[in-house]
C-alpha atoms as a PDB file:
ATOM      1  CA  UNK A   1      -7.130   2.499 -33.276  1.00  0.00           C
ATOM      2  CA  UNK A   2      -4.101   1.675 -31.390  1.00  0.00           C
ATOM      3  CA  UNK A   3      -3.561  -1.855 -29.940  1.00  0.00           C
ATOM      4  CA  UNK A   4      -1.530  -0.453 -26.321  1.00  0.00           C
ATOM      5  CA  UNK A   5      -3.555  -1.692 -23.559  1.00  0.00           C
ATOM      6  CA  UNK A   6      -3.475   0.905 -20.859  1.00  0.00           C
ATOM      7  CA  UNK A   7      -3.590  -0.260 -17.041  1.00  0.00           C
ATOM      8  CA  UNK A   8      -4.470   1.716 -14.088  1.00  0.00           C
ATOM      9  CA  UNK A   9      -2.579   1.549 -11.003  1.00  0.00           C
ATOM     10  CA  UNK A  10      -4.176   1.070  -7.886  1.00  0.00           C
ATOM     11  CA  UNK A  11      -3.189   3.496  -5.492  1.00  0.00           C
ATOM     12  CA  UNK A  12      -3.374   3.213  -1.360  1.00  0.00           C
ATOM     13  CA  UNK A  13      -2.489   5.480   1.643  1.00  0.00           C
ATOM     14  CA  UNK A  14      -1.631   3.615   4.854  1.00  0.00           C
ATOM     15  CA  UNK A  15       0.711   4.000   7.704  1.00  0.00           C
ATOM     16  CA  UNK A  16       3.847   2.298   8.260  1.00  0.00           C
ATOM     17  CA  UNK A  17       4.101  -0.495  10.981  1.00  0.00           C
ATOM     18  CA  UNK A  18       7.137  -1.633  10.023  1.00  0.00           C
ATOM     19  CA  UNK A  19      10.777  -0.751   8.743  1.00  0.00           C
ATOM     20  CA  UNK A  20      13.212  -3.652   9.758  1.00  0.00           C
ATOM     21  CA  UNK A  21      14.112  -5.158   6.319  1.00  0.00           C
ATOM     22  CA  UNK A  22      16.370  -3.180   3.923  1.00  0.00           C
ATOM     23  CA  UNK A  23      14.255  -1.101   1.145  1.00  0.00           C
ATOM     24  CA  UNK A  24      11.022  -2.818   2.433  1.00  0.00           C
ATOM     25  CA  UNK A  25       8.426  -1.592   4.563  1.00  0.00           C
ATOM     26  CA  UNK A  26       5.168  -2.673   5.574  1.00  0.00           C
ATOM     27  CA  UNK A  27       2.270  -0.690   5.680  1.00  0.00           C
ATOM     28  CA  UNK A  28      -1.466  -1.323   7.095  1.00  0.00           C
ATOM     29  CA  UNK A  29      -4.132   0.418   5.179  1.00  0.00           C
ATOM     30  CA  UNK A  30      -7.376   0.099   7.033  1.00  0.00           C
ATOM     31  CA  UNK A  31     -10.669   0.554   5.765  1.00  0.00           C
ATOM     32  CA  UNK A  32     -14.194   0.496   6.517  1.00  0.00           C
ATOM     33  CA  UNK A  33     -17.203  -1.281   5.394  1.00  0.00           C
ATOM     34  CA  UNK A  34     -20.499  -2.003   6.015  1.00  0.00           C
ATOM     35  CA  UNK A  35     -22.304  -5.007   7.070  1.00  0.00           C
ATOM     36  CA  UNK A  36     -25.274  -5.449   4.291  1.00  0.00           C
ATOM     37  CA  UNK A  37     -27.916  -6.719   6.688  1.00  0.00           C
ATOM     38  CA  UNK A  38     -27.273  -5.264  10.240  1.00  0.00           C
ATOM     39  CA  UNK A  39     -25.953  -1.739   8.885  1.00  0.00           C
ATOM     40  CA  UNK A  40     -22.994  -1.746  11.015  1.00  0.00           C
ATOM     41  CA  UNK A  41     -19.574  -0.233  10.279  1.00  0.00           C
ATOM     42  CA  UNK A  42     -16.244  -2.441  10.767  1.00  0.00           C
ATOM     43  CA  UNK A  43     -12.686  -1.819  10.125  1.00  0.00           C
ATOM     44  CA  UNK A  44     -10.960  -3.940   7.324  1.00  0.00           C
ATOM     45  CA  UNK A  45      -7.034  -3.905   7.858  1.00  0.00           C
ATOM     46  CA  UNK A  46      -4.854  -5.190   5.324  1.00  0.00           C
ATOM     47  CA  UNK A  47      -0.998  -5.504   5.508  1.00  0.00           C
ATOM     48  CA  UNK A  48       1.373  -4.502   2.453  1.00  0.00           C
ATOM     49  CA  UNK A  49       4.860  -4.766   1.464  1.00  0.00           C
ATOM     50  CA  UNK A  50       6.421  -1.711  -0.105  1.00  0.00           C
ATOM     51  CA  UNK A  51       9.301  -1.241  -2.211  1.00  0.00           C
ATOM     52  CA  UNK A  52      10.925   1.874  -0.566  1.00  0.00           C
ATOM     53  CA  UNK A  53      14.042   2.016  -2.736  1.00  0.00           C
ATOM     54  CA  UNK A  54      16.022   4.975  -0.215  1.00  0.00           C
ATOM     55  CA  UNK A  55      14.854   3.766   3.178  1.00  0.00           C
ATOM     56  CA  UNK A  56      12.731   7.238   3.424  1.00  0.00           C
ATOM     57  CA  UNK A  57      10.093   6.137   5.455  1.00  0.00           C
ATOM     58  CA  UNK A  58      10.008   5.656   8.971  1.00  0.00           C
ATOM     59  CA  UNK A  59       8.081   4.196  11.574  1.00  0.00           C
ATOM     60  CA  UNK A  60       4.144   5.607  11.763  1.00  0.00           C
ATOM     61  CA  UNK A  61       4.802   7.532   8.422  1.00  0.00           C
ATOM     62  CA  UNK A  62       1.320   8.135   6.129  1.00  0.00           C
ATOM     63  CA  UNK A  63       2.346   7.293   2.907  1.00  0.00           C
ATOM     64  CA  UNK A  64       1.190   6.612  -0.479  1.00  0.00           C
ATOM     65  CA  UNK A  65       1.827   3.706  -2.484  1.00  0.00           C
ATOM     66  CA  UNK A  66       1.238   2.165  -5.933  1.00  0.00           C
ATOM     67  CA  UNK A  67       1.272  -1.215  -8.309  1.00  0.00           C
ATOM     68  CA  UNK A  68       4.286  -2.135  -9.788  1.00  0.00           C
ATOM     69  CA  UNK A  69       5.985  -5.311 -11.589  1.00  0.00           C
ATOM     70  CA  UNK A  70       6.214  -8.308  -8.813  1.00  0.00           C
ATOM     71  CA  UNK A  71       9.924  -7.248  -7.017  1.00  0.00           C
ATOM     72  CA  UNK A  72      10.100 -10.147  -4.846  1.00  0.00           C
ATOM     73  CA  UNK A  73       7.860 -12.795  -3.877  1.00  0.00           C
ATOM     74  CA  UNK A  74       5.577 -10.536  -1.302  1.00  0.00           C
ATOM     75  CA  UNK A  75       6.403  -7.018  -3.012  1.00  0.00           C
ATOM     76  CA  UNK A  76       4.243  -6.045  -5.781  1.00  0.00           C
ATOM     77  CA  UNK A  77       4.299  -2.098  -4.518  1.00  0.00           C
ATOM     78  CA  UNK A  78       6.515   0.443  -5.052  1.00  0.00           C
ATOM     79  CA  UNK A  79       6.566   3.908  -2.457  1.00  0.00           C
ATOM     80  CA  UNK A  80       5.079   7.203  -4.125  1.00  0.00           C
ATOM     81  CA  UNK A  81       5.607  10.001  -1.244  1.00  0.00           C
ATOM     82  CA  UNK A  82       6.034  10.277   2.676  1.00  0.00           C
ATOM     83  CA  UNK A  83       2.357  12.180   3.345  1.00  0.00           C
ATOM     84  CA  UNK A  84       3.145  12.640   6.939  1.00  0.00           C
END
């Protein structure tokens, strides 16, 4: 038995709403739920800041995103790929 403790990275897709700071972008990722006792669906957006280390992305990008080690004192996400 080994003693490594494995972690899994949450992953996200969202879309990018903003790219004014330098290798930092924010992205909205917006999901839906349901309300438990009147059965109704509602959006759930949440705003993240992304590493994005070559200034790839650009405004109203899909992209895919992951954990990382806290970069800054917002940024704990680093960019994967540029989905759209």
């Amino acid at each position: 038995m080994s003693d490594i403790k494995t972690t899994q990275q949450r992953n996200f897709e969202g879309e990018v709403v903003s790219v004014k700071e330098s290798k930092t972008i924010h992205v909205v990722v917006k999901t839906t739920k349901m309300h438990p006792k009147y059965r109704k669906q509602y959006i759930i957006s949440r705003k993240f800041a992304v590493h994005d280390e070559h200034s790839r992305a650009k405004l109203g990008n899909l992209v895919t995103f992951v954990e990382c080690r806290p970069l800054s004192k917002t940024k704990r996400w680093t960019l994967v790929n540029i989905v759209k």
